[in-house]
Protein backbone atom coordinates (compact mmCIF):
# COMPACT_ATOMS: atom_id res chain seq x y z
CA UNK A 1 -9.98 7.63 -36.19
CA UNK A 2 -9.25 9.99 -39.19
CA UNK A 3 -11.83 12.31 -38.05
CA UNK A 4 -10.04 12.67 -34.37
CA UNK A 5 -6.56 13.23 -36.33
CA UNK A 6 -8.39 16.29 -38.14
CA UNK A 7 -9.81 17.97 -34.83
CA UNK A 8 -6.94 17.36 -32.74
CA UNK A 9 -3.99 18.75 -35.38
CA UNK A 10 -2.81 21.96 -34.12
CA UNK A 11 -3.88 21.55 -30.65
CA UNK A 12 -2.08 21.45 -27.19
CA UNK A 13 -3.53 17.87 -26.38
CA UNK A 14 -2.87 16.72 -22.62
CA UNK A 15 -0.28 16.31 -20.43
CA UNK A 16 0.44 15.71 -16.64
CA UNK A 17 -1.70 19.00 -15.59
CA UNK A 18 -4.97 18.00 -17.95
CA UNK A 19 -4.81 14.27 -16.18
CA UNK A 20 -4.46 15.86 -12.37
CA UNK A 21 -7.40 18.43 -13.09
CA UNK A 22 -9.45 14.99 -14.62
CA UNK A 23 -8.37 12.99 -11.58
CA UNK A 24 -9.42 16.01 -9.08
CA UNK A 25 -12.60 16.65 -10.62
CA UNK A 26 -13.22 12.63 -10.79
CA UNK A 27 -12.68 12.36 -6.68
CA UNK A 28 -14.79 15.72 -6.57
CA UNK A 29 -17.84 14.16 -7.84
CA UNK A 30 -17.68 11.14 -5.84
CA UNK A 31 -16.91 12.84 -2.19
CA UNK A 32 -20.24 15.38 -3.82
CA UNK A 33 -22.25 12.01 -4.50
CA UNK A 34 -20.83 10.45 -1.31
CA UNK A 35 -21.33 13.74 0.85
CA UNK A 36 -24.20 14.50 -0.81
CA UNK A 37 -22.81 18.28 -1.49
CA UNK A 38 -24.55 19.20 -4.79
CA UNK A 39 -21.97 22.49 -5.26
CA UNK A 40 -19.16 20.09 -4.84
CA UNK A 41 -20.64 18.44 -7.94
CA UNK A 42 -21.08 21.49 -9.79
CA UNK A 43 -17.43 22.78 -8.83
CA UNK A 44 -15.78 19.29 -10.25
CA UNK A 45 -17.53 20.55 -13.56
CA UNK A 46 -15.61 23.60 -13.53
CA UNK A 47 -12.23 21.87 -13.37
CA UNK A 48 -13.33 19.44 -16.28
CA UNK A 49 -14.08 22.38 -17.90
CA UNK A 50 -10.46 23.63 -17.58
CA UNK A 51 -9.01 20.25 -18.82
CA UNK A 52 -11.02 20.49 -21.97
CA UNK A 53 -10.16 23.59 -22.91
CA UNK A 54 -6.62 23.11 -21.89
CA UNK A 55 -6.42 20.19 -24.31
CA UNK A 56 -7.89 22.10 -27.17
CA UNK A 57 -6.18 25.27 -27.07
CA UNK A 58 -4.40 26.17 -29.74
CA UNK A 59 -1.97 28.21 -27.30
CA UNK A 60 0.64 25.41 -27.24
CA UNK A 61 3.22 27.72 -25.73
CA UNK A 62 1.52 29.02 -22.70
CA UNK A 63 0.17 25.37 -21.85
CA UNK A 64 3.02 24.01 -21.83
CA UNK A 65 4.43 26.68 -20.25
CA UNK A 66 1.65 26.22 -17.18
CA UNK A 67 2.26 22.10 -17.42
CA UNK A 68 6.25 23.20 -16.76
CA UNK A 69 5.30 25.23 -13.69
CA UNK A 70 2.82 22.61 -12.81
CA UNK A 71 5.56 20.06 -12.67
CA UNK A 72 8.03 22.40 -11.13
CA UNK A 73 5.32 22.52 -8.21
CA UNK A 74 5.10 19.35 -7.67
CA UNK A 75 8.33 18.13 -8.26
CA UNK A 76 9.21 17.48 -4.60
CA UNK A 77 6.65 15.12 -4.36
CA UNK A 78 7.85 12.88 -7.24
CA UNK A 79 11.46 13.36 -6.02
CA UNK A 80 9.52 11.77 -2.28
CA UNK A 81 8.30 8.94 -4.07
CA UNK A 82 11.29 8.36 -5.91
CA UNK A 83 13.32 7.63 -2.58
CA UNK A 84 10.70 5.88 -1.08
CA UNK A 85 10.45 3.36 -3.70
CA UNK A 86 14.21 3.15 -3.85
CA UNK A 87 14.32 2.87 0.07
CA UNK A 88 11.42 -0.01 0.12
CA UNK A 89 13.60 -1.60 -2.67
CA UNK A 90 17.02 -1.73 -0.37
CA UNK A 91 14.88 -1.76 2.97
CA UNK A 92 16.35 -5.92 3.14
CA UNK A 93 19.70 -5.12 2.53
CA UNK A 94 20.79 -1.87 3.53
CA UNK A 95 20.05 0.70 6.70
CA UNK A 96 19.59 4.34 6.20
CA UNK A 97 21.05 7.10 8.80
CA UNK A 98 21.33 10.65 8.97
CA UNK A 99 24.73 11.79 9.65
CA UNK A 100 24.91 14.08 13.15
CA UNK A 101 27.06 17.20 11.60
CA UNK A 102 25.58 17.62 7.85
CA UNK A 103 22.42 16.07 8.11
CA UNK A 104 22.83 13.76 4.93
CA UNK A 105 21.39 10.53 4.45
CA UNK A 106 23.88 7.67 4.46
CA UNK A 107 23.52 4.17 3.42
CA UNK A 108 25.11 1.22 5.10
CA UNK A 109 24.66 -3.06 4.39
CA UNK A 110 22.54 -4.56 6.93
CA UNK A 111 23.66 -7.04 9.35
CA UNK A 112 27.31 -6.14 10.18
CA UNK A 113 26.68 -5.43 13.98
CA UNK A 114 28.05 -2.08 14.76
CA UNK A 115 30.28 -0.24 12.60
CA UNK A 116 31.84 2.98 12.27
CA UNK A 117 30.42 4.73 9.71
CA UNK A 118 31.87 8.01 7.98
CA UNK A 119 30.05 10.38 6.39
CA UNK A 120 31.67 11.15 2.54
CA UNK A 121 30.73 14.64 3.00
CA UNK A 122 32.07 16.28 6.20
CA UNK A 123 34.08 13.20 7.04
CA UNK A 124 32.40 13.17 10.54
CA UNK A 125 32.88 9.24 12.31
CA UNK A 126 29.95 7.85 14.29
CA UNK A 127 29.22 3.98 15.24
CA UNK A 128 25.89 2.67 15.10
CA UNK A 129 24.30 -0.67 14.79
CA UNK A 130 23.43 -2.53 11.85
């Protein structure tokens, strides 16, 4: 494990950009094996390729830098998944709705037949069922 320790000092290593090129060229080769596309194959090399050299550059500024942007892209995404786990976790207890004025998402308890509901934002008032 020593000799790992030696190459890998000084070196960017990987992060959440490395692991999505790995994961994309790891579906790559099985839709090529599955398709039977044979430049499909040779393209998932290319982004392997990438990851490696990624992980051993010694450029630790720029690949980070590209990881930040990376994450910046995609950062909607994890934000989506964020509510949606958070929404599956309250989906027994509470009731989402937008509001009709400012378009915000409002939470209410379930089962309290229809209420009047007011939105803590643009204070609009609007009844719906529980």
């Amino acid at each position: 494990m020593n000799w790992l320790k030696k190459i890998m000092s000084g070196r960017y290593g990987g992060d959440q950009l490395s692991l999505a090129l790995l994961i994309l060229s790891t579906l790559l080769t099985l839709i090529a094996q599955w398709a039977r596309l044979p430049l499909l194959g040779l393209l998932s090399y290319v982004f392997i390729g990438i990851a490696l050299y990624r992980m051993f550059s010694r450029d630790i500024g720029k690949r980070s830098m590209e990881n930040y942007k990376f994450c910046m892209l995609l950062s909607p995404v994890y934000d989506w998944i964020r509510k949606f786990q958070s929404r599956s976790k309250d989906a027994k207890t509470h009731k989402y709705f937008k509001c009709p004025t400012c378009n915000i998402k409002l939470r209410v308890p379930r089962g309290k037949g229809k209420i009047l509901i007011t939105c803590p934002k643009c204070n609009t008032q609007f009844t719906k069922r529980t």
